[in-house]
PDB file of N, CA and C in Angstrom:
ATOM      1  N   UNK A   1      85.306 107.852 103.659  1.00  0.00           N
ATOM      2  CA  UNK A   1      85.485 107.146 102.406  1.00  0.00           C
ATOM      3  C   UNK A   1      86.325 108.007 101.485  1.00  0.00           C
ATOM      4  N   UNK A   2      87.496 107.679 100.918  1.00  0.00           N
ATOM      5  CA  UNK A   2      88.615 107.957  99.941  1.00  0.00           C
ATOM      6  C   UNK A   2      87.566 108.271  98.535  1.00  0.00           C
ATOM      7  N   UNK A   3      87.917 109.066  98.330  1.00  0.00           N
ATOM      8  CA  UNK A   3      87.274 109.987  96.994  1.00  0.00           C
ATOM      9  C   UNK A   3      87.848 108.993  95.733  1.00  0.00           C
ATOM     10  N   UNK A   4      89.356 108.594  95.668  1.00  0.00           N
ATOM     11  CA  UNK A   4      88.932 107.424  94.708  1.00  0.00           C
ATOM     12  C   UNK A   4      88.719 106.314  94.397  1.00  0.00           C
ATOM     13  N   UNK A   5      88.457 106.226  95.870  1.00  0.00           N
ATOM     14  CA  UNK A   5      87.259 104.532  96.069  1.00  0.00           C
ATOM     15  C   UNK A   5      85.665 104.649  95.371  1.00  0.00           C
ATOM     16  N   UNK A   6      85.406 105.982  96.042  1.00  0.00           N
ATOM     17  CA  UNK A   6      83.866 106.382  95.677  1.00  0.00           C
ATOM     18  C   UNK A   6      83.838 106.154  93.913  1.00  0.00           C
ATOM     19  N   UNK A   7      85.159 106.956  93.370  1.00  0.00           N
ATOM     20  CA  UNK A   7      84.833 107.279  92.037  1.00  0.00           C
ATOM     21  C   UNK A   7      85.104 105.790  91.179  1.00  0.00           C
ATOM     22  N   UNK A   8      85.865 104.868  92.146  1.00  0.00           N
ATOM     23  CA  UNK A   8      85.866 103.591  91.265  1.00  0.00           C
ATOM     24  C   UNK A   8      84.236 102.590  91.277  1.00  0.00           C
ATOM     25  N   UNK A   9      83.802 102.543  92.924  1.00  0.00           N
ATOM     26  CA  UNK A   9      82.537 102.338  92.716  1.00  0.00           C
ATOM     27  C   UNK A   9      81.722 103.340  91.876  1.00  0.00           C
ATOM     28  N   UNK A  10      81.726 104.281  91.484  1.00  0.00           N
ATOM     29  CA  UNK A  10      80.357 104.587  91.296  1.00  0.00           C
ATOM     30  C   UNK A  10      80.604 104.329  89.559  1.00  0.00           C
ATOM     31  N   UNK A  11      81.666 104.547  88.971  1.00  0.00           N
ATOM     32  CA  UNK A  11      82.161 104.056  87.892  1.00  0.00           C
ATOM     33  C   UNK A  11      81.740 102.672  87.602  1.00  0.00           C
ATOM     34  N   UNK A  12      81.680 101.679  88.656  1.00  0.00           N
ATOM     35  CA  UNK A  12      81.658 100.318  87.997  1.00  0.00           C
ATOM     36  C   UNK A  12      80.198  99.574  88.226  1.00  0.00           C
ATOM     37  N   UNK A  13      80.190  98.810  87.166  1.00  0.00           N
ATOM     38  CA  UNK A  13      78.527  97.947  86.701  1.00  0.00           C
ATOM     39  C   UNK A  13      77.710  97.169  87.512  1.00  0.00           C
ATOM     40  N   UNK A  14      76.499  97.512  88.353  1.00  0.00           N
ATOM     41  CA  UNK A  14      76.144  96.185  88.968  1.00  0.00           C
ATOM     42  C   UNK A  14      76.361  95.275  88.414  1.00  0.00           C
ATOM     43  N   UNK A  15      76.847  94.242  89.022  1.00  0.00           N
ATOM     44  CA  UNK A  15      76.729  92.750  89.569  1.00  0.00           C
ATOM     45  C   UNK A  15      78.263  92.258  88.548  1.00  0.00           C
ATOM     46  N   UNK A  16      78.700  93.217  88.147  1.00  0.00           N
ATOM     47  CA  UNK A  16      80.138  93.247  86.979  1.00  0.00           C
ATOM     48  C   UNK A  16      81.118  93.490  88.068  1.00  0.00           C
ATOM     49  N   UNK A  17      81.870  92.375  87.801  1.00  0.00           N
ATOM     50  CA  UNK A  17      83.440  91.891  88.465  1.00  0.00           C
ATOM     51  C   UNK A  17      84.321  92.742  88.099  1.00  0.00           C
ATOM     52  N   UNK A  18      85.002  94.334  88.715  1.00  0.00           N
ATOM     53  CA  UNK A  18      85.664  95.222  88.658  1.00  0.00           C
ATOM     54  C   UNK A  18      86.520  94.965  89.353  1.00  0.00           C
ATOM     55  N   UNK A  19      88.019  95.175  88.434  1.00  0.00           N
ATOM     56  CA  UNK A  19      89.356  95.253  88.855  1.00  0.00           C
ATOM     57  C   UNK A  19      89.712  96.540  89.556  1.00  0.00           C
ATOM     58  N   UNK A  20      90.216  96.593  90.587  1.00  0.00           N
ATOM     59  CA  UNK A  20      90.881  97.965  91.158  1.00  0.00           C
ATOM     60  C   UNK A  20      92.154  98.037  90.226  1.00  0.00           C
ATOM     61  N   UNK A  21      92.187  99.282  89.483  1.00  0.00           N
ATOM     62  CA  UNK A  21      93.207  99.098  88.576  1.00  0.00           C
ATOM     63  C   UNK A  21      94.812 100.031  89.146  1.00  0.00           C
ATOM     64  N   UNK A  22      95.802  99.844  88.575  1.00  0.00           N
ATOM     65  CA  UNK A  22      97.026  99.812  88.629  1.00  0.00           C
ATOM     66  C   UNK A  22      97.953 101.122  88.083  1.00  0.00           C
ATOM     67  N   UNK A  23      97.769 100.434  87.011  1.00  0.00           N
ATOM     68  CA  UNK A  23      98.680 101.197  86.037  1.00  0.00           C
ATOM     69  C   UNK A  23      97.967 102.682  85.482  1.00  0.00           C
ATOM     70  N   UNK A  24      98.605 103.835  85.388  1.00  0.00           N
ATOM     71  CA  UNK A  24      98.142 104.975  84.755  1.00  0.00           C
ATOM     72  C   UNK A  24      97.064 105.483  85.029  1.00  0.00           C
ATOM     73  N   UNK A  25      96.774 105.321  86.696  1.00  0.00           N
ATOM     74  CA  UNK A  25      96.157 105.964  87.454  1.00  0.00           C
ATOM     75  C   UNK A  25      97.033 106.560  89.377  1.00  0.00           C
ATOM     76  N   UNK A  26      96.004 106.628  89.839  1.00  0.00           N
ATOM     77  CA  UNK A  26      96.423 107.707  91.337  1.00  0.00           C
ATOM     78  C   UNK A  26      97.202 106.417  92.041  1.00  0.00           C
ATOM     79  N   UNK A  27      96.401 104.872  91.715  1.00  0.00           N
ATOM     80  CA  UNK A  27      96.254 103.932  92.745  1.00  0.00           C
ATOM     81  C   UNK A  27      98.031 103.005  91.944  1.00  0.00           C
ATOM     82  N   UNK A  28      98.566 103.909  91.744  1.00  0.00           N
ATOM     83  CA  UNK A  28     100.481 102.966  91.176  1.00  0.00           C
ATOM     84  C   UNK A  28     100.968 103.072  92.507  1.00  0.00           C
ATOM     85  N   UNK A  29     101.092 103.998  93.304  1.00  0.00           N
ATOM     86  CA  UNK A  29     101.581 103.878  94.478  1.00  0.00           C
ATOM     87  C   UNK A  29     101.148 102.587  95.279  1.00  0.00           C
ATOM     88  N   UNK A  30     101.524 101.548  95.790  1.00  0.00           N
ATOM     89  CA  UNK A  30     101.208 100.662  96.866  1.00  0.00           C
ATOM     90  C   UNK A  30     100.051 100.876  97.829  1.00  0.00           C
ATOM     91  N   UNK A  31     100.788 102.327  98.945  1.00  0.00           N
ATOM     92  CA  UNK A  31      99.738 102.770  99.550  1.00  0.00           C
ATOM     93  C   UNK A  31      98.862 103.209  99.383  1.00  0.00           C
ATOM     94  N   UNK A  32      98.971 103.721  98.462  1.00  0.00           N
ATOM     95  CA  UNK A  32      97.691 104.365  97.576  1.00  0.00           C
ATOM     96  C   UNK A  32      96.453 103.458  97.440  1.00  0.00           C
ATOM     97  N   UNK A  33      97.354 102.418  96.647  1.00  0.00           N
ATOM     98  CA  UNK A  33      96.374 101.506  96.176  1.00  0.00           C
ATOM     99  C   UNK A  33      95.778 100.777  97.646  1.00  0.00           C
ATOM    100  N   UNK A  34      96.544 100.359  98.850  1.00  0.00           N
ATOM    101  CA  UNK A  34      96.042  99.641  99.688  1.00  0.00           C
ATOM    102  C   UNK A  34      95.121 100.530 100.584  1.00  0.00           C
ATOM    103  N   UNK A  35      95.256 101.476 100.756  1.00  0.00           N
ATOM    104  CA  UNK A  35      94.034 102.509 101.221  1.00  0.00           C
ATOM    105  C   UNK A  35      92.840 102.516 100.643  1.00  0.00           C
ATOM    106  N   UNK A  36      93.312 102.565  99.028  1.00  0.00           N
ATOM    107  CA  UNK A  36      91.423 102.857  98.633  1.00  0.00           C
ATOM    108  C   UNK A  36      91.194 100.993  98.703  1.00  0.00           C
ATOM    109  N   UNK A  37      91.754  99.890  98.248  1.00  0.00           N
ATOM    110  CA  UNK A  37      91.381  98.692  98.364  1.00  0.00           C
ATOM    111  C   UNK A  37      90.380  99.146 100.345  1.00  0.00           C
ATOM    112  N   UNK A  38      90.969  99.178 100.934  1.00  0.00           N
ATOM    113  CA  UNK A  38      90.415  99.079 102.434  1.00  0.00           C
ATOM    114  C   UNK A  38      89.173  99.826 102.619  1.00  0.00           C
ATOM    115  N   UNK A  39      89.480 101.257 101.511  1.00  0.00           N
ATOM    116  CA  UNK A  39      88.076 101.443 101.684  1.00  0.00           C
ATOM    117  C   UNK A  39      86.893 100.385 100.822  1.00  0.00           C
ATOM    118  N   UNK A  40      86.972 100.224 100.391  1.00  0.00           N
ATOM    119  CA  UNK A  40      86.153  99.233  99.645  1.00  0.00           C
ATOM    120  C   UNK A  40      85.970  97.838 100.294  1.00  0.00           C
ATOM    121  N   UNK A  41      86.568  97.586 101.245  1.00  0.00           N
ATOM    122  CA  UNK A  41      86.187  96.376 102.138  1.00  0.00           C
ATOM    123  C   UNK A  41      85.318  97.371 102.833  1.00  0.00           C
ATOM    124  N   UNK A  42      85.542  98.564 103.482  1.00  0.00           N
ATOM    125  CA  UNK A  42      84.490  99.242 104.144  1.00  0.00           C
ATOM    126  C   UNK A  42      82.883  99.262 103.580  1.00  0.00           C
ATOM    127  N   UNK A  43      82.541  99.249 102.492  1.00  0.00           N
ATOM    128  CA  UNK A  43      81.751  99.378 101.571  1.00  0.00           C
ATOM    129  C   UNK A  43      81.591  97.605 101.514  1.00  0.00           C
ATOM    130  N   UNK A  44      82.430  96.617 101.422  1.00  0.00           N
ATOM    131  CA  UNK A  44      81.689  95.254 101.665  1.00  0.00           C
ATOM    132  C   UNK A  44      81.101  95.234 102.814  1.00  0.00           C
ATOM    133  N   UNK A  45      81.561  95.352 103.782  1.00  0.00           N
ATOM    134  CA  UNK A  45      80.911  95.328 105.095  1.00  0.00           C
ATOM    135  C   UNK A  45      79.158  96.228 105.530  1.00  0.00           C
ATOM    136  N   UNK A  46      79.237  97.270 104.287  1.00  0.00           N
ATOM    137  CA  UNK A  46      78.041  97.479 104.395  1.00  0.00           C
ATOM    138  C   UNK A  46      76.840  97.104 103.474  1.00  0.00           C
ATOM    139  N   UNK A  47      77.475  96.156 102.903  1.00  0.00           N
ATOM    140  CA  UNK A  47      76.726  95.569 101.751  1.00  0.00           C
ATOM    141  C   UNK A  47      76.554  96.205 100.129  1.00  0.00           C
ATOM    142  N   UNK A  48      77.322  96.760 100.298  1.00  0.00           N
ATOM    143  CA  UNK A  48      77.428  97.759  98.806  1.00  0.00           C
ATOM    144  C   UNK A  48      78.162  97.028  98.140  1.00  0.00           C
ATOM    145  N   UNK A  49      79.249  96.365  98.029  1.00  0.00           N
ATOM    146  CA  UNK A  49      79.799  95.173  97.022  1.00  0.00           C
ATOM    147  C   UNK A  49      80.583  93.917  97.696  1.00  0.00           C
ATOM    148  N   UNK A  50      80.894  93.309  96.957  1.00  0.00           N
ATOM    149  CA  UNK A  50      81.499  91.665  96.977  1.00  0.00           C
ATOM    150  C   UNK A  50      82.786  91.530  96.584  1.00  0.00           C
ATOM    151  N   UNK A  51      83.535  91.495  97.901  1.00  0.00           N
ATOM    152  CA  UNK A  51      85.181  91.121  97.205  1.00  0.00           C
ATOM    153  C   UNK A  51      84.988  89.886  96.865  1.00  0.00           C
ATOM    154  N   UNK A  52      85.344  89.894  95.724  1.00  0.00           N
ATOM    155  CA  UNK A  52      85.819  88.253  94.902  1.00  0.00           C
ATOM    156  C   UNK A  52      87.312  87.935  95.205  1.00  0.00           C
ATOM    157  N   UNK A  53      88.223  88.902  94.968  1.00  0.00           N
ATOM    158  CA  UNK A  53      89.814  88.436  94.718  1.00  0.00           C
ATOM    159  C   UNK A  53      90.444  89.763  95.637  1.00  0.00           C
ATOM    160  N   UNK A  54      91.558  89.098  96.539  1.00  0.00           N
ATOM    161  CA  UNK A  54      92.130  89.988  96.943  1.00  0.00           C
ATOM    162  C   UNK A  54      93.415  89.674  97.343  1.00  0.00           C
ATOM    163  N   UNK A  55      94.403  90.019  96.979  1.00  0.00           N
ATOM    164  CA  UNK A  55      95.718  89.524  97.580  1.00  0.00           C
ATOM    165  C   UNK A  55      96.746  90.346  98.074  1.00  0.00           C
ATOM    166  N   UNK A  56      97.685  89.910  98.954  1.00  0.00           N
ATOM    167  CA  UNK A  56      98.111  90.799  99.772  1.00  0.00           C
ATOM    168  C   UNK A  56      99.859  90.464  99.264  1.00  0.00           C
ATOM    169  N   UNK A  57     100.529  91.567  99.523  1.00  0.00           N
ATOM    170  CA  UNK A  57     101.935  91.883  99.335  1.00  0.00           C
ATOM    171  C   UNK A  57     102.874  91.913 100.278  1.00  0.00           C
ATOM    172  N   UNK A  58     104.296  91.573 100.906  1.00  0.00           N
ATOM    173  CA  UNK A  58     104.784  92.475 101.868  1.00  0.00           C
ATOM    174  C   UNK A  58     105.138  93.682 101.839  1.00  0.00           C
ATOM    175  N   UNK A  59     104.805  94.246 102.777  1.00  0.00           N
ATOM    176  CA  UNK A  59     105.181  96.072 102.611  1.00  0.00           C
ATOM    177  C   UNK A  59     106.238  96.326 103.768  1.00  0.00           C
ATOM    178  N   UNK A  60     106.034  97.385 104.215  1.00  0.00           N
ATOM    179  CA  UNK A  60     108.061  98.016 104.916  1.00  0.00           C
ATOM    180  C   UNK A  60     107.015  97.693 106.178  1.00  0.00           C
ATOM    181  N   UNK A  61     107.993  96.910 107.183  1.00  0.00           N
ATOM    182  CA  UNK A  61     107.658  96.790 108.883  1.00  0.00           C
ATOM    183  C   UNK A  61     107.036  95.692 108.934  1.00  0.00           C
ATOM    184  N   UNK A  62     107.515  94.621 107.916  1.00  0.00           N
ATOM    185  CA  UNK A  62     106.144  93.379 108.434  1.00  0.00           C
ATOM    186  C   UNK A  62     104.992  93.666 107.691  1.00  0.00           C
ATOM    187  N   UNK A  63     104.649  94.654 107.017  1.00  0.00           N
ATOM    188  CA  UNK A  63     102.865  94.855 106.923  1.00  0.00           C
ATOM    189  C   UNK A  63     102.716  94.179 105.737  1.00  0.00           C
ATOM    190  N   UNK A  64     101.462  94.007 105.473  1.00  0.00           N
ATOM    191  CA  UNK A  64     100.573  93.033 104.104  1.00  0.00           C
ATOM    192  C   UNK A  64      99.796  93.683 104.005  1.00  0.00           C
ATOM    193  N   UNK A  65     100.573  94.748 102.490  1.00  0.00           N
ATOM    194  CA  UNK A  65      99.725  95.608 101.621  1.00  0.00           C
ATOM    195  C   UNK A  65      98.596  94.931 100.513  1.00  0.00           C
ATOM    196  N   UNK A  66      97.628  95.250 100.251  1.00  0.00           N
ATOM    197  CA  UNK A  66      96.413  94.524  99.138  1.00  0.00           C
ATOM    198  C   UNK A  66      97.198  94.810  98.341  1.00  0.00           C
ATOM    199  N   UNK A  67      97.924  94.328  97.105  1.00  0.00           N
ATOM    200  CA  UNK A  67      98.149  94.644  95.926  1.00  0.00           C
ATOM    201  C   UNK A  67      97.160  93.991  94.517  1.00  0.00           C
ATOM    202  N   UNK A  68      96.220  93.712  95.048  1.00  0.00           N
ATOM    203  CA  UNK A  68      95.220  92.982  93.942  1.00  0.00           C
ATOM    204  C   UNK A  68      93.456  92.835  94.522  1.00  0.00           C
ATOM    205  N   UNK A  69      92.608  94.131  94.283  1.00  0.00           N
ATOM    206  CA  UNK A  69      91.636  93.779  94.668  1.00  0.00           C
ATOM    207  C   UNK A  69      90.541  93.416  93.409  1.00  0.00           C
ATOM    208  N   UNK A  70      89.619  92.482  93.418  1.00  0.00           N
ATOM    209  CA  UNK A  70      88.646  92.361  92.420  1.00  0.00           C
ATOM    210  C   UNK A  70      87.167  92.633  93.290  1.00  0.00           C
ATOM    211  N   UNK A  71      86.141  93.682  92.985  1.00  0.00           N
ATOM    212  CA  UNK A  71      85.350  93.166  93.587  1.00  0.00           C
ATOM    213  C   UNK A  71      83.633  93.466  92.828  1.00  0.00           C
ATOM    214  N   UNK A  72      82.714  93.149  93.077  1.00  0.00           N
ATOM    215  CA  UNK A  72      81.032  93.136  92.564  1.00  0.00           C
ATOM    216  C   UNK A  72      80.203  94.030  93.242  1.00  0.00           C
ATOM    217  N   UNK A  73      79.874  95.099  92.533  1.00  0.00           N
ATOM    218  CA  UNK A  73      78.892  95.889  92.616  1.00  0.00           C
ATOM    219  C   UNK A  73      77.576  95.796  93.094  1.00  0.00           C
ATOM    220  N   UNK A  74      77.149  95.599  94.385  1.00  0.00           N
ATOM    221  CA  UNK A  74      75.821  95.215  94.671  1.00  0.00           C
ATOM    222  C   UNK A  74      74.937  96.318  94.917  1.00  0.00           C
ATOM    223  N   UNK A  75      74.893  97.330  95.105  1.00  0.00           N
ATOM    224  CA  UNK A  75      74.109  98.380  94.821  1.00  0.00           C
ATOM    225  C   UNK A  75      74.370  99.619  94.467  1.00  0.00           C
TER     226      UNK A  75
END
C-alpha cells in the first residue's frame, strides 16, 4: 500500500464522500495519481471503503489512467 493512499484514507471521514485530490499535491502527476487511485480499489476490495466515482483517461500505449476517483470511508 502507497504511503499516500494510506495518508488520504486515514485523513478522510467515515461514511464522508472523499475526493482523491489533484491540484497542489504529490497526486498532479497522472501516474501518480493513478497508482494511489489503484491502491484504494485495493482497500475496496477489502472492505475498507466504497468507490462512488471513478473515471478513466487515455494514457501513452493504449492505457486508461483513473483521472477522477471519489470514494467512502467504511472503516
Amino acid at each position: 500500500m502507497g504511503s499516500i493512499a494510506m495518508s488520504v484514507f486515514l485523513e478522510s471521514e467515515f461514511g464522508e464522500v472523499t475526493k482523491l485530490p489533484h491540484v497542489g499535491s504529490a497526486l498532479e502527476h497522472p501516474l501518480v495519481f493513478d497508482s494511489t487511485a489503484k491502491d484504494l480499489q485495493t482497500l475496496a476490495r477489502q472492505g475498507r471503503v466504497e468507490i462512488v466515482h471513478e473515471h478513466h483517461a487515455p494514457g501513452t500505449d493504449g492505457d486508461r489512467l483513473i483521472d477522477q476517483l471519489h470514494f467512502r470511508r467504511l472503516q
